[in-house]
C-alpha atoms as a PDB file:
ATOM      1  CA  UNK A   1       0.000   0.000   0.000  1.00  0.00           C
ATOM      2  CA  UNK A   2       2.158   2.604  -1.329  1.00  0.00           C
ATOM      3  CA  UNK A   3       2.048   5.288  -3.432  1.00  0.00           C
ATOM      4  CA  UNK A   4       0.874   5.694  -7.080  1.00  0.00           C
ATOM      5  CA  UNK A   5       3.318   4.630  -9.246  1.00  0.00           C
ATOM      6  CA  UNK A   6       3.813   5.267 -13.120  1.00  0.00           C
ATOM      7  CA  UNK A   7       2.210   1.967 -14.748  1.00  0.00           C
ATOM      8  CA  UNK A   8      -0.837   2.738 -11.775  1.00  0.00           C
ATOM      9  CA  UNK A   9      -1.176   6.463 -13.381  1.00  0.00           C
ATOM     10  CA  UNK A  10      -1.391   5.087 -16.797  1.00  0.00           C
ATOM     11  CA  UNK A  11      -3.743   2.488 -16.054  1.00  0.00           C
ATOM     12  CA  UNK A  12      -5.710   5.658 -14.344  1.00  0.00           C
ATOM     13  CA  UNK A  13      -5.152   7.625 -17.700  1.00  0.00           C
ATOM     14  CA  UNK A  14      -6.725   4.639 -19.971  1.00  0.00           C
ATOM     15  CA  UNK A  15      -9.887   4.300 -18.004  1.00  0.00           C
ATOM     16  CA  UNK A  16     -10.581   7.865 -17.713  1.00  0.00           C
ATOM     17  CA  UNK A  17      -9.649   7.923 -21.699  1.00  0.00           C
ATOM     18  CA  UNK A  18     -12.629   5.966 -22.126  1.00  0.00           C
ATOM     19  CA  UNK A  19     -15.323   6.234 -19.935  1.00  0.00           C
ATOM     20  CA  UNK A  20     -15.014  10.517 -20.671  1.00  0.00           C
ATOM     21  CA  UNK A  21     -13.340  10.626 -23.731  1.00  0.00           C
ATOM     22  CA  UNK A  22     -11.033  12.632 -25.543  1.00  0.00           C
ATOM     23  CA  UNK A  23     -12.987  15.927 -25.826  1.00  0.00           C
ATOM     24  CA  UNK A  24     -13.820  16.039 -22.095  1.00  0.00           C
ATOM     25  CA  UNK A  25     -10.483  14.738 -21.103  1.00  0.00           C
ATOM     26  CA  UNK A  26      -9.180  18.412 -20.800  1.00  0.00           C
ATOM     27  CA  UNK A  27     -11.853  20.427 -18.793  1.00  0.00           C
ATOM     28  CA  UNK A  28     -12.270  17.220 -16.594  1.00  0.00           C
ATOM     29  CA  UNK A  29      -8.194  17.916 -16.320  1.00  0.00           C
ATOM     30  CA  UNK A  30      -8.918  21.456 -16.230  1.00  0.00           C
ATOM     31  CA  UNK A  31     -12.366  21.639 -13.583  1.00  0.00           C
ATOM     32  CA  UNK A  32     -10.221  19.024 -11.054  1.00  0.00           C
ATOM     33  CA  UNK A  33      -7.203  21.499 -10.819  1.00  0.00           C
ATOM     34  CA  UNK A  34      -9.612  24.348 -10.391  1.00  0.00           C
ATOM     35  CA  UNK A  35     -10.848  22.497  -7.196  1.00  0.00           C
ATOM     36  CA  UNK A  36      -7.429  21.017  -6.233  1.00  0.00           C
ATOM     37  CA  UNK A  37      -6.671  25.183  -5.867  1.00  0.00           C
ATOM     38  CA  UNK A  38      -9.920  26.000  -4.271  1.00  0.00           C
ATOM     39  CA  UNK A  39      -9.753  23.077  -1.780  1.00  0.00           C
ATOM     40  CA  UNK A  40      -6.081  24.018  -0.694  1.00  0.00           C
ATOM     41  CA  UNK A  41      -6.925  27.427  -0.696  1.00  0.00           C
ATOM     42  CA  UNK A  42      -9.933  26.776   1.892  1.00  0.00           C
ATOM     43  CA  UNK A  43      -7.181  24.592   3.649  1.00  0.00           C
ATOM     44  CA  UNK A  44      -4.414  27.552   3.952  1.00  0.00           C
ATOM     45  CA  UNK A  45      -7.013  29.699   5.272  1.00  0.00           C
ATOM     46  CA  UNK A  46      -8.852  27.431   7.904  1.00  0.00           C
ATOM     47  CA  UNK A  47      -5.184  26.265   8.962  1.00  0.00           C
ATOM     48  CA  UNK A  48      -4.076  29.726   9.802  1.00  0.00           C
ATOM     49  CA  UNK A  49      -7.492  30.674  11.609  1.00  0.00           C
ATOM     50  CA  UNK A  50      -6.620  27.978  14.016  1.00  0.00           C
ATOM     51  CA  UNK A  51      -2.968  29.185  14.610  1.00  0.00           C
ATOM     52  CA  UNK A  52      -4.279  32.488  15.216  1.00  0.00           C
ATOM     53  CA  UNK A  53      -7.108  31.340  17.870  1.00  0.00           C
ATOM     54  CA  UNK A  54      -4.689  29.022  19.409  1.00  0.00           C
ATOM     55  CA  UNK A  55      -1.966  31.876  19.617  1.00  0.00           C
ATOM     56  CA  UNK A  56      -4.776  34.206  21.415  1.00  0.00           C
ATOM     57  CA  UNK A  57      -5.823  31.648  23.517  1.00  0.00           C
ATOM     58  CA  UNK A  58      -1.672  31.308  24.563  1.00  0.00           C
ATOM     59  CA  UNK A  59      -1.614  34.894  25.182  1.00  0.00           C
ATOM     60  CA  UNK A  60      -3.856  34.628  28.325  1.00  0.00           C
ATOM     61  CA  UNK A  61      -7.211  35.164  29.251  1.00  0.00           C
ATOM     62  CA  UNK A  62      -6.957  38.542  30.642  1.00  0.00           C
ATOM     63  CA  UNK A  63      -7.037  40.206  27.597  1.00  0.00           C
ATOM     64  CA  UNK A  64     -10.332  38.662  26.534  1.00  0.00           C
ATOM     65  CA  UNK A  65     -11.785  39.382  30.570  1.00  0.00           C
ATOM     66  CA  UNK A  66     -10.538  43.139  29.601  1.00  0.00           C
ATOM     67  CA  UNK A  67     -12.188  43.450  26.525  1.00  0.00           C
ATOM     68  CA  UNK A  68     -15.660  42.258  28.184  1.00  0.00           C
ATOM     69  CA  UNK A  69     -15.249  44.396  31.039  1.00  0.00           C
ATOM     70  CA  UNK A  70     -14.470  47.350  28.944  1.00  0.00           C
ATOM     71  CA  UNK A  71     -17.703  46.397  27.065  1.00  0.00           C
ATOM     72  CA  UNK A  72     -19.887  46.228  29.887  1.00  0.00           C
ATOM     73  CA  UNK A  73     -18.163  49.715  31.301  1.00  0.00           C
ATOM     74  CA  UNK A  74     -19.724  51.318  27.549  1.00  0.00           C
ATOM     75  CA  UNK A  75     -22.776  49.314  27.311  1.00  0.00           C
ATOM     76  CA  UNK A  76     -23.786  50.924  31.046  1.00  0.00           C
ATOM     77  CA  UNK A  77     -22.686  54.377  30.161  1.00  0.00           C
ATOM     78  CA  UNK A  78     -24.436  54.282  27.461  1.00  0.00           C
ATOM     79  CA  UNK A  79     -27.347  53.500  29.122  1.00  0.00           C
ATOM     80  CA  UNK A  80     -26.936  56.459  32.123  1.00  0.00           C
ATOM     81  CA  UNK A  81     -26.996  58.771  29.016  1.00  0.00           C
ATOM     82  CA  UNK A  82     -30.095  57.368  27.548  1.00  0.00           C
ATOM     83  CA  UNK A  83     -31.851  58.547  31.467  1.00  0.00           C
END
């Protein structure tokens, strides 16, 4: 159970040669690198939205405690104005 080797590809090649044909054989080519791209694009991007959670989650709670204090501080003076 290794990995696809050149008589393997070929094999590959044949089948798809003749269930699609030669006139689709190109955009099918063409439409699975399109979503090769996409699909390692979405990858890149969920990959570094985890780094970045895990790195603010490394950096301590107290900023996050800050942020929902200093929310609660605005959210009541905003409502003493509204009086």
């Amino acid at each position: 159970m290794g990995s696809i080797g050149a008589p393997e590809l070929i094999i590959i090649f044949i089948v798809a040669l003749i269930v699609f044909g030669p006139k689709k054989l190109p955009e099918l080519g063409k439409s699975l690198g399109k979503g090769l791209v996409e699909f390692r694009k979405a990858s890149n991007e969920l990959k570094s939205t985890i780094e970045r959670e895990v790195r603010n989650v490394e950096s301590g709670p107290s900023g996050t405690i800050q942020s929902e204090e200093e929310t609660r501080v605005q959210k009541s003076q905003g409502a003493t104005h509204l009086d």
